[in-house]
PDB file of N, CA and C in Angstrom:
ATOM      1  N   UNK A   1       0.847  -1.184   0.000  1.00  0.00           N
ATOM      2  CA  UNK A   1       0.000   0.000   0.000  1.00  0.00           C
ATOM      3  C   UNK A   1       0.889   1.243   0.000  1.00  0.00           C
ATOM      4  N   UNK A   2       0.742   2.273  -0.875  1.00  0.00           N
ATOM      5  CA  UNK A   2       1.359   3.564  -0.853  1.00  0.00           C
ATOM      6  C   UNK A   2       0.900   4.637   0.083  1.00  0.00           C
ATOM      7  N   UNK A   3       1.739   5.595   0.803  1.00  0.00           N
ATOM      8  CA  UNK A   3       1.646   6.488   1.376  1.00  0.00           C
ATOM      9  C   UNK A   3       1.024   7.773   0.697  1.00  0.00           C
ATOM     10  N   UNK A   4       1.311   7.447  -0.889  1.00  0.00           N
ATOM     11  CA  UNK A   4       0.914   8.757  -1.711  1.00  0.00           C
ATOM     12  C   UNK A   4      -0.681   8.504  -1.947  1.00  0.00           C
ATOM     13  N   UNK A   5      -0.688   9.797  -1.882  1.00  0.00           N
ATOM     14  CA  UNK A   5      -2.446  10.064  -2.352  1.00  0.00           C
ATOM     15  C   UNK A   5      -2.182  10.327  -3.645  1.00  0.00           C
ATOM     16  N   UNK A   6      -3.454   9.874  -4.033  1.00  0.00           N
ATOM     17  CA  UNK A   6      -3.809   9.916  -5.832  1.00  0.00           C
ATOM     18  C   UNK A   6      -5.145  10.937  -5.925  1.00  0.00           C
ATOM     19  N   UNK A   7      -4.478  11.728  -6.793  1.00  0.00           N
ATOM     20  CA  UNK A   7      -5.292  12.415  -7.720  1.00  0.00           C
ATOM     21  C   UNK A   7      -5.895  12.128  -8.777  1.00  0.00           C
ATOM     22  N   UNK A   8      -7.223  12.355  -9.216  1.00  0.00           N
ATOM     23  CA  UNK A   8      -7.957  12.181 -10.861  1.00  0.00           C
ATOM     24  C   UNK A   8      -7.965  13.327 -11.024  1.00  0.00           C
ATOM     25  N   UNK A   9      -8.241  13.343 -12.831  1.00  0.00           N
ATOM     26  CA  UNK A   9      -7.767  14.729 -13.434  1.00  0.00           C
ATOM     27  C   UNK A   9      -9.402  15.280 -12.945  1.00  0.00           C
ATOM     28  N   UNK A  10      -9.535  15.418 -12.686  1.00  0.00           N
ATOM     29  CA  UNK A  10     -10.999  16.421 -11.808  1.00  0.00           C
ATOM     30  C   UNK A  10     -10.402  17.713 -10.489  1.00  0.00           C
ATOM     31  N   UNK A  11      -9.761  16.696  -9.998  1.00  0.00           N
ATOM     32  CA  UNK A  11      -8.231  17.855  -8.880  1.00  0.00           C
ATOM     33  C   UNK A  11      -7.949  18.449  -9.472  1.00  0.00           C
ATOM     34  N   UNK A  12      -7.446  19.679  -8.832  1.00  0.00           N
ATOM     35  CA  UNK A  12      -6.338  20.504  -9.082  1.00  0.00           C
ATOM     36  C   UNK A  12      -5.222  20.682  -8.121  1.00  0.00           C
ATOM     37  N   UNK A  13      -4.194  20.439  -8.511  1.00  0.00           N
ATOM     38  CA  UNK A  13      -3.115  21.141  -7.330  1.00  0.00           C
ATOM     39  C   UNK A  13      -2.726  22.602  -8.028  1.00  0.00           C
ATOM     40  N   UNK A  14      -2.462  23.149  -6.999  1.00  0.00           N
ATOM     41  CA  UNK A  14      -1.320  24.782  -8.034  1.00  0.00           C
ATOM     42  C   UNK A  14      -0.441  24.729  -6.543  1.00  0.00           C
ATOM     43  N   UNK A  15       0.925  25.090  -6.483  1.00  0.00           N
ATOM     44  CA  UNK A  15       1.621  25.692  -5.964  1.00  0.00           C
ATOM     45  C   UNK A  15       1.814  26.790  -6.152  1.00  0.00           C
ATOM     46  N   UNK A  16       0.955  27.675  -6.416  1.00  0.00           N
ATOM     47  CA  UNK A  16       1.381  29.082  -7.166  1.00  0.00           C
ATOM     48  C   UNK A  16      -0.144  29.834  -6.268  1.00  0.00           C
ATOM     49  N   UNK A  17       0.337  30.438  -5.411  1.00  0.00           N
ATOM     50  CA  UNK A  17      -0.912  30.865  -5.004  1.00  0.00           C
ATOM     51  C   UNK A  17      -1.770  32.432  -5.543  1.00  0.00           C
ATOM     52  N   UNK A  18      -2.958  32.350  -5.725  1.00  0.00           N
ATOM     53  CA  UNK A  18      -3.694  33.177  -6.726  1.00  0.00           C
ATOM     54  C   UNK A  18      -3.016  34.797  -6.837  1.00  0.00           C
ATOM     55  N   UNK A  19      -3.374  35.114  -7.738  1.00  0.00           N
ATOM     56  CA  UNK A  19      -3.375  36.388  -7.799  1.00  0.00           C
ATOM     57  C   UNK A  19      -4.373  37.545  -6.784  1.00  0.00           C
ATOM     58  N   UNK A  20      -4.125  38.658  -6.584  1.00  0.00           N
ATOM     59  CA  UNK A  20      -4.773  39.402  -6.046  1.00  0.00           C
ATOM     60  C   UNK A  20      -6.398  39.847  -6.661  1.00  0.00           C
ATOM     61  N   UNK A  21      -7.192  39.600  -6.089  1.00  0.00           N
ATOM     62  CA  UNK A  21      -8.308  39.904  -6.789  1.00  0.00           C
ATOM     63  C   UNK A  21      -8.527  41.064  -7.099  1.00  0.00           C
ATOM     64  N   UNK A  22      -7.993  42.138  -6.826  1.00  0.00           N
ATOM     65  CA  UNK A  22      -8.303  43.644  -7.436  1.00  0.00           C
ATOM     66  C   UNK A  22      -6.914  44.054  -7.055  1.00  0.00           C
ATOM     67  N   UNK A  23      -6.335  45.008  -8.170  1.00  0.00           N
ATOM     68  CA  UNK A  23      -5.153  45.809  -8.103  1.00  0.00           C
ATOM     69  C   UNK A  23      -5.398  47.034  -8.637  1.00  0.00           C
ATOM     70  N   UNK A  24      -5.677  47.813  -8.034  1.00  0.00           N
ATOM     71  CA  UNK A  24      -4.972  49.383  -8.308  1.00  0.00           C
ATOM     72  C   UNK A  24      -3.805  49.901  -8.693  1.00  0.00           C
ATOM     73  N   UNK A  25      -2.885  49.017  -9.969  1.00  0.00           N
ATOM     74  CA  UNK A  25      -1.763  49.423 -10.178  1.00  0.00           C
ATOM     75  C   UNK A  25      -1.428  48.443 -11.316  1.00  0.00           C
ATOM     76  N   UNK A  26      -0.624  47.693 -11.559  1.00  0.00           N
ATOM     77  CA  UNK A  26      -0.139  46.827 -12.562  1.00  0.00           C
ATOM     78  C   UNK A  26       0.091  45.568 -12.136  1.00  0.00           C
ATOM     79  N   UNK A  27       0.015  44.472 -12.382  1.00  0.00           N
ATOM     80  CA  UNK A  27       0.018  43.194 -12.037  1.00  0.00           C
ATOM     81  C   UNK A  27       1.630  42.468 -12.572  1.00  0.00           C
ATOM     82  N   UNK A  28       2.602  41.794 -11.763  1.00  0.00           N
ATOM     83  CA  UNK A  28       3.898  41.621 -11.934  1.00  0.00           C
ATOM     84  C   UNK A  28       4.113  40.228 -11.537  1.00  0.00           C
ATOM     85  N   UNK A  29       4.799  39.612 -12.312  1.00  0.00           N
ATOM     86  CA  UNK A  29       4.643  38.128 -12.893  1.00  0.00           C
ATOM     87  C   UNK A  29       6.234  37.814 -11.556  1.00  0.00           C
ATOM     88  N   UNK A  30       6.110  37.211 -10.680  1.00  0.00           N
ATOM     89  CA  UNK A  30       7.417  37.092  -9.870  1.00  0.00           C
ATOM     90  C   UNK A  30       8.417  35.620 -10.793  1.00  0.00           C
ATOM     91  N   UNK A  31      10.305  36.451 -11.088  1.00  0.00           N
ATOM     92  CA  UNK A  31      10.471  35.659 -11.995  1.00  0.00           C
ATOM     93  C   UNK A  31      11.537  34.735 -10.716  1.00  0.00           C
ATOM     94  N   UNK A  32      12.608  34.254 -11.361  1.00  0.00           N
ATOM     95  CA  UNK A  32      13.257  33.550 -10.359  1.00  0.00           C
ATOM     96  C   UNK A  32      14.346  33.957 -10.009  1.00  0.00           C
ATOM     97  N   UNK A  33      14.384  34.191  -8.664  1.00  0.00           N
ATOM     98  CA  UNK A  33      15.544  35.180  -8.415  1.00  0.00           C
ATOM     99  C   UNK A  33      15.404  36.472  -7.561  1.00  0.00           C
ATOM    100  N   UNK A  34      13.923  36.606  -7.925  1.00  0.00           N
ATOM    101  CA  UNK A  34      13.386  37.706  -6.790  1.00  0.00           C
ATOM    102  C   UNK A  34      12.984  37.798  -5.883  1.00  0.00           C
ATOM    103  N   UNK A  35      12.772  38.720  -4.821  1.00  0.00           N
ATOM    104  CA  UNK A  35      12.162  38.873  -3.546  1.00  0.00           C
ATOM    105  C   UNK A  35      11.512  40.048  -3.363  1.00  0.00           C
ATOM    106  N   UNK A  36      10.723  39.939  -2.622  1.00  0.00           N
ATOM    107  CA  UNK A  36      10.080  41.040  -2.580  1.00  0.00           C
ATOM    108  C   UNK A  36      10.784  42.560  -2.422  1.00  0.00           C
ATOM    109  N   UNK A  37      11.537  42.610  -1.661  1.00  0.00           N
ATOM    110  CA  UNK A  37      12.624  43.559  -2.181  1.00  0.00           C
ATOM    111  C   UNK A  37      13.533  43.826  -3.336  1.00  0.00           C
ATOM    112  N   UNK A  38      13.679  43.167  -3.775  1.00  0.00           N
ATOM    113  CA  UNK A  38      14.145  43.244  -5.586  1.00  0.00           C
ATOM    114  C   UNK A  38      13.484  43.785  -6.174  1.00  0.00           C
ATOM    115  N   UNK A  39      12.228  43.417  -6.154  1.00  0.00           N
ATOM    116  CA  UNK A  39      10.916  43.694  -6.953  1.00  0.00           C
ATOM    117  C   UNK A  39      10.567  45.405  -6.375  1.00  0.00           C
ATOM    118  N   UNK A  40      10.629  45.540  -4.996  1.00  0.00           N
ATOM    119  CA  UNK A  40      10.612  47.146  -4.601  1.00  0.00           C
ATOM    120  C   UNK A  40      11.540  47.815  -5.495  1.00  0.00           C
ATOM    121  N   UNK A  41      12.927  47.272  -5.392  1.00  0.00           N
ATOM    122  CA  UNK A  41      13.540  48.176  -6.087  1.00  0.00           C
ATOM    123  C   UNK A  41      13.378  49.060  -7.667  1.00  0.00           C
ATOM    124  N   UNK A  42      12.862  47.966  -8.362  1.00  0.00           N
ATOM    125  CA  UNK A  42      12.970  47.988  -9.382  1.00  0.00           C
ATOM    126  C   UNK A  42      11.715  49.457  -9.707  1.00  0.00           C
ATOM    127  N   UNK A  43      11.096  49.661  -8.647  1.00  0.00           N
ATOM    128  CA  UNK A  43      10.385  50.640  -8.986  1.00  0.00           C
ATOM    129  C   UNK A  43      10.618  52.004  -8.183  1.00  0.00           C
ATOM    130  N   UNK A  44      10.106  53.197  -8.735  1.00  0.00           N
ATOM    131  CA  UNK A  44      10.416  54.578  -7.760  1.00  0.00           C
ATOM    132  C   UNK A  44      10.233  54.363  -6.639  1.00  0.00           C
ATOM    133  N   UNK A  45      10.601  54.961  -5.560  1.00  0.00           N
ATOM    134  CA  UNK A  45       9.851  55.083  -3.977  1.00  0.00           C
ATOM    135  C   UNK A  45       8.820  53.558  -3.953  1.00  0.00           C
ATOM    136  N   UNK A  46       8.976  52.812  -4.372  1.00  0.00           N
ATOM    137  CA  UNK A  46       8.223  51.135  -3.883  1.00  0.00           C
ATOM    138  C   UNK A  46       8.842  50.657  -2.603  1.00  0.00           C
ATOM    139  N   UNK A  47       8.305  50.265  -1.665  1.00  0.00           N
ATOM    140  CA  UNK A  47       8.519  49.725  -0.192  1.00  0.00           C
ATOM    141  C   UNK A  47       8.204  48.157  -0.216  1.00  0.00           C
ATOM    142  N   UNK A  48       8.591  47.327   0.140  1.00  0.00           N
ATOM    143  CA  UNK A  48       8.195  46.140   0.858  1.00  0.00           C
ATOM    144  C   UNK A  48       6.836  46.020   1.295  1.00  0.00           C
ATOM    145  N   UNK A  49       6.543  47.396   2.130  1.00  0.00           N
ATOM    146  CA  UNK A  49       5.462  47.147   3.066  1.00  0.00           C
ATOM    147  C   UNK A  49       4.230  47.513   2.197  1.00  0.00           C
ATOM    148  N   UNK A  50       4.721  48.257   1.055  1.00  0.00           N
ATOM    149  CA  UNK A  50       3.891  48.678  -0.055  1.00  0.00           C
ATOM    150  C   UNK A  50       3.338  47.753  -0.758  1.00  0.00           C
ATOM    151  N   UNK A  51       4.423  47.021  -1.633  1.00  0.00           N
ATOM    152  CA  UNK A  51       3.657  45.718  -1.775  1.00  0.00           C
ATOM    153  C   UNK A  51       2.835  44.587  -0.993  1.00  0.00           C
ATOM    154  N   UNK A  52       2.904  44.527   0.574  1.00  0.00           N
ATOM    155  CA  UNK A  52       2.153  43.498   1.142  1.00  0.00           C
ATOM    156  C   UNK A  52       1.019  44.062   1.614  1.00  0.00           C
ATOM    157  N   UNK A  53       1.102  45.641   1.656  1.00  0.00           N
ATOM    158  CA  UNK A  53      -0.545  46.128   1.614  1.00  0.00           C
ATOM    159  C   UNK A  53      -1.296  45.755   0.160  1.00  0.00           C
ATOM    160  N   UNK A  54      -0.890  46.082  -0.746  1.00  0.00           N
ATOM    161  CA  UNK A  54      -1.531  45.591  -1.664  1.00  0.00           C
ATOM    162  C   UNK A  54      -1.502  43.927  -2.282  1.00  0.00           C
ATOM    163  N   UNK A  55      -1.237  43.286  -1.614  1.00  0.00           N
ATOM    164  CA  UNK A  55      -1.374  41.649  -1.490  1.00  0.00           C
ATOM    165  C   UNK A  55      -1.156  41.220  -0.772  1.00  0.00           C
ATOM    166  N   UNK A  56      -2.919  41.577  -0.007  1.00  0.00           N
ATOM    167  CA  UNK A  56      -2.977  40.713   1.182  1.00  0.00           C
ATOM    168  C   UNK A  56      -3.069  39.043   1.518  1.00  0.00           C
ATOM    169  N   UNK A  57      -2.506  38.273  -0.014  1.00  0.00           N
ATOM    170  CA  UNK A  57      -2.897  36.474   0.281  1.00  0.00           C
ATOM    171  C   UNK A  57      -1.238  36.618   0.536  1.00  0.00           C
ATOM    172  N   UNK A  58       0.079  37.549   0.273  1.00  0.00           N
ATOM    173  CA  UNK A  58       1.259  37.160   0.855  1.00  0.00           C
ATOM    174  C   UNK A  58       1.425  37.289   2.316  1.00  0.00           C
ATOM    175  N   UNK A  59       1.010  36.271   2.900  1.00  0.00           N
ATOM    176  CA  UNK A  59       1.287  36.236   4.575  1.00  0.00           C
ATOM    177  C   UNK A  59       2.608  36.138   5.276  1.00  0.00           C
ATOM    178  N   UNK A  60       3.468  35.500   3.740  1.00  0.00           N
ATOM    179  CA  UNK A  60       5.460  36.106   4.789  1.00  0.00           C
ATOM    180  C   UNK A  60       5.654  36.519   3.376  1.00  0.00           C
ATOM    181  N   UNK A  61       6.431  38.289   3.802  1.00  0.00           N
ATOM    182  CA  UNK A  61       7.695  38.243   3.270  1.00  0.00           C
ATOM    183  C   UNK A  61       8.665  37.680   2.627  1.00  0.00           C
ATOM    184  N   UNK A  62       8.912  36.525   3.221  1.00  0.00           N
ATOM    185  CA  UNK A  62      10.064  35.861   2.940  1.00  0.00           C
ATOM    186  C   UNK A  62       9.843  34.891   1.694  1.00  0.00           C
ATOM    187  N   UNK A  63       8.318  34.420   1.883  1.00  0.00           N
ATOM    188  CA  UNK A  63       8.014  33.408   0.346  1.00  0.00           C
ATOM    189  C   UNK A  63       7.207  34.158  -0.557  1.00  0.00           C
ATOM    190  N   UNK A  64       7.610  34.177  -1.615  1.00  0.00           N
ATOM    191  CA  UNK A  64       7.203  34.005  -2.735  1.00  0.00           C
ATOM    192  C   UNK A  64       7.413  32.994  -4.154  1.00  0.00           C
ATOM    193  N   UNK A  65       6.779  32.350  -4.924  1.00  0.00           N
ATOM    194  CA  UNK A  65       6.859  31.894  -5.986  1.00  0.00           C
ATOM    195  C   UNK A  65       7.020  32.298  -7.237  1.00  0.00           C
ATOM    196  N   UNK A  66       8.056  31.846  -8.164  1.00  0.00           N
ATOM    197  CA  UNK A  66       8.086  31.511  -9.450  1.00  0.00           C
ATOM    198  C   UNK A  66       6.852  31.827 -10.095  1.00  0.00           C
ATOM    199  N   UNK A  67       6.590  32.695 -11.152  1.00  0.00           N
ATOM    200  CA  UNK A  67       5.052  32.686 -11.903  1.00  0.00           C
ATOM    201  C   UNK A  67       3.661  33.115 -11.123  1.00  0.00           C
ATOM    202  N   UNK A  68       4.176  33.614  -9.400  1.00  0.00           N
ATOM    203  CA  UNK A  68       3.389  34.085  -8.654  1.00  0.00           C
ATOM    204  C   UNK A  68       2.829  35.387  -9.081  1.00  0.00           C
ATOM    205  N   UNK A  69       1.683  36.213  -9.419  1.00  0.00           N
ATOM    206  CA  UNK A  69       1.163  37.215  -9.804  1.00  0.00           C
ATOM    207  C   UNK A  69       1.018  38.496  -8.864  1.00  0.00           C
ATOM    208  N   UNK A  70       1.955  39.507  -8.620  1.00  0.00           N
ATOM    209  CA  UNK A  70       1.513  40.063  -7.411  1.00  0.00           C
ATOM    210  C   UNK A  70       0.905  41.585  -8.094  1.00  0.00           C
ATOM    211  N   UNK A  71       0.856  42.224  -7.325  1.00  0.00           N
ATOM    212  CA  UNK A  71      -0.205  43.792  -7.544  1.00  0.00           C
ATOM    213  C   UNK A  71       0.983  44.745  -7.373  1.00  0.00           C
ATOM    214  N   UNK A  72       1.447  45.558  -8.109  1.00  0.00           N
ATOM    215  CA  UNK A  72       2.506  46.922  -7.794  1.00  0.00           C
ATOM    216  C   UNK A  72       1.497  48.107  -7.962  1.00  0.00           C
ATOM    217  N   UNK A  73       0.831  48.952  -6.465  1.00  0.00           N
ATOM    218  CA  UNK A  73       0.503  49.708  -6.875  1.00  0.00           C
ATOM    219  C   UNK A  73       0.461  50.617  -7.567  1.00  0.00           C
ATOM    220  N   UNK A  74      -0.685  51.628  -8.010  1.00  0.00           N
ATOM    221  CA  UNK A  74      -0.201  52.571  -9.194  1.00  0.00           C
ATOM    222  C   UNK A  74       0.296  54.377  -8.368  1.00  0.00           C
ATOM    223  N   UNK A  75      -0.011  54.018  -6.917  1.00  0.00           N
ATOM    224  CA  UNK A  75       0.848  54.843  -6.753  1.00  0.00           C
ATOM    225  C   UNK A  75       2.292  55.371  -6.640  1.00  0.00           C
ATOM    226  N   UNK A  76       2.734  54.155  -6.516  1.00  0.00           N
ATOM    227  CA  UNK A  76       4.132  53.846  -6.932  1.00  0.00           C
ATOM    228  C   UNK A  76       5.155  53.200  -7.810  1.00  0.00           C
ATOM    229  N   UNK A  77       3.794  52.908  -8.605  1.00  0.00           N
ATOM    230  CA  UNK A  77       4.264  51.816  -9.626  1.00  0.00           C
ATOM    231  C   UNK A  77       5.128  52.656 -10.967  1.00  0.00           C
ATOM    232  N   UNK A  78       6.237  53.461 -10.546  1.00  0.00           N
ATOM    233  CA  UNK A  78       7.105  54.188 -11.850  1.00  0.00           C
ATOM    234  C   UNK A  78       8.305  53.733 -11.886  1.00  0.00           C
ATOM    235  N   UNK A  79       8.550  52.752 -13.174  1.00  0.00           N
ATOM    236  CA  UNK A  79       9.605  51.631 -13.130  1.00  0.00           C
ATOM    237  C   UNK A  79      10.831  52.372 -13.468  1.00  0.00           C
ATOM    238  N   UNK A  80      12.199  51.781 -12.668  1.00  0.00           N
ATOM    239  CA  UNK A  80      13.068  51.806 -13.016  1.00  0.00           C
ATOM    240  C   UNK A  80      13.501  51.354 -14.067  1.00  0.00           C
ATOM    241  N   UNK A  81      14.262  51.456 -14.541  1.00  0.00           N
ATOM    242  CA  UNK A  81      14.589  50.950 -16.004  1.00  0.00           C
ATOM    243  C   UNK A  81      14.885  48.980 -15.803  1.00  0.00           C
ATOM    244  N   UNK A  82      14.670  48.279 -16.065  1.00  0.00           N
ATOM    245  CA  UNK A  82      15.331  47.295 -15.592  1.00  0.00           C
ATOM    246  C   UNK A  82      14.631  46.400 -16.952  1.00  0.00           C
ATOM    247  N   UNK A  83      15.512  45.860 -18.013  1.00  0.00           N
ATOM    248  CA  UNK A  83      15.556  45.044 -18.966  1.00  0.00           C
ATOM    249  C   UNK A  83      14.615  43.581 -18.452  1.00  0.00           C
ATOM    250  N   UNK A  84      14.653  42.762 -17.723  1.00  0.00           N
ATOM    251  CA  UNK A  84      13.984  41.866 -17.198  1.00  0.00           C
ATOM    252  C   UNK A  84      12.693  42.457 -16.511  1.00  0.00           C
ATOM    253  N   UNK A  85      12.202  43.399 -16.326  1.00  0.00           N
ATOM    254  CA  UNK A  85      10.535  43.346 -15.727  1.00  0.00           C
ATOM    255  C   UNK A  85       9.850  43.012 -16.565  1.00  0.00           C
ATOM    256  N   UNK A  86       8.962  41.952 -16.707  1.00  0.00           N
ATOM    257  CA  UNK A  86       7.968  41.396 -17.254  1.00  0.00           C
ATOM    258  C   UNK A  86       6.235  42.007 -15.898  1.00  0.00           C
ATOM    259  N   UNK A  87       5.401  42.325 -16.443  1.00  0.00           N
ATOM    260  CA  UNK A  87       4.207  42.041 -16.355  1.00  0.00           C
ATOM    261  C   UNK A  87       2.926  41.695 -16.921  1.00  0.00           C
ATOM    262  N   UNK A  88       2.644  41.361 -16.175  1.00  0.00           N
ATOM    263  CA  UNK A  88       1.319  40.447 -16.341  1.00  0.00           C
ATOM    264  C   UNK A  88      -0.139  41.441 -16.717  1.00  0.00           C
ATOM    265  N   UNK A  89      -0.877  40.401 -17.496  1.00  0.00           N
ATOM    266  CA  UNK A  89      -2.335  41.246 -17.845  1.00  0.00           C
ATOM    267  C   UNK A  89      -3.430  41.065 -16.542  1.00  0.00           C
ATOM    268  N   UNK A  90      -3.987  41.762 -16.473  1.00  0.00           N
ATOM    269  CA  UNK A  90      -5.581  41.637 -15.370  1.00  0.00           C
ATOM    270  C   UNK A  90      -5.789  40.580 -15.839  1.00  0.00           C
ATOM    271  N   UNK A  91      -6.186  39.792 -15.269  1.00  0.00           N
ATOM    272  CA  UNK A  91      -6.738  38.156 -15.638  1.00  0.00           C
ATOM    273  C   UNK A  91      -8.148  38.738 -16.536  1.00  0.00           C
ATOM    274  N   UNK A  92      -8.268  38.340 -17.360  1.00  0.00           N
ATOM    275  CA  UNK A  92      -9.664  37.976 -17.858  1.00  0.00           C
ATOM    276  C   UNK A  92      -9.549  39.329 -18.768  1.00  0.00           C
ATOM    277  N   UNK A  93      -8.428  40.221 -18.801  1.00  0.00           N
ATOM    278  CA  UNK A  93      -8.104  40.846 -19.880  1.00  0.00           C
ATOM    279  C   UNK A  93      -7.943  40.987 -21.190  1.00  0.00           C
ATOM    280  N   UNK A  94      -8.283  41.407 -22.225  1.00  0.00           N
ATOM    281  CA  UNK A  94      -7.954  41.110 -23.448  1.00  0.00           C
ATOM    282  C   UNK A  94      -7.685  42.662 -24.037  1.00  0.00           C
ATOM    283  N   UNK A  95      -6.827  43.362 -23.166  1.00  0.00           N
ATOM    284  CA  UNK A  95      -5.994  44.004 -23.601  1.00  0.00           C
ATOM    285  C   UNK A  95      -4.825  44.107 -24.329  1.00  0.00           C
TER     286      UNK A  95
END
């Protein structure tokens, strides 16, 4: 007998936990390599604490995921120049 549980394709797993349901700013695709402070930097006056007010499902600091979707507000959201920022569309966008 196995210890592993089995899934049917009816499950879902995600390790990637959702996006923010409403953002007031631009939506930013987390790549690998970053932290939430990286990701501050990369924008004007952006804080840490800035981003976890505006995504309230990140409960630490310290984790984030690969392909994780977070919210950069638009009050601070004026990018530094940085060749690698990728973002993301509003879900359900067809902009």
């Amino acid at each position: 007998m196995s210890d592993c549980q089995t899934f049917n394709n009816t499950q879902m797993v995600s390790a990637v936990p959702p996006p923010p349901v409403t953002c007031s700013g631009v939506y930013y695709i987390v790549q690998s390599g970053d932290s939430l402070s990286t990701i501050a930097r990369r924008f004007v006056q952006m804080t840490v604490q800035d981003i976890l007010v505006a995504n309230p499902q990140i409960t630490n600091p310290n984790i984030i995921y690969v392909g994780q979707i977070i919210c950069i507000p638009h009050n601070v959201a004026s990018l530094v120049d940085h060749p690698s920022l990728q973002t993301a569309r509003p879900i359900g966008c067809s902009c």
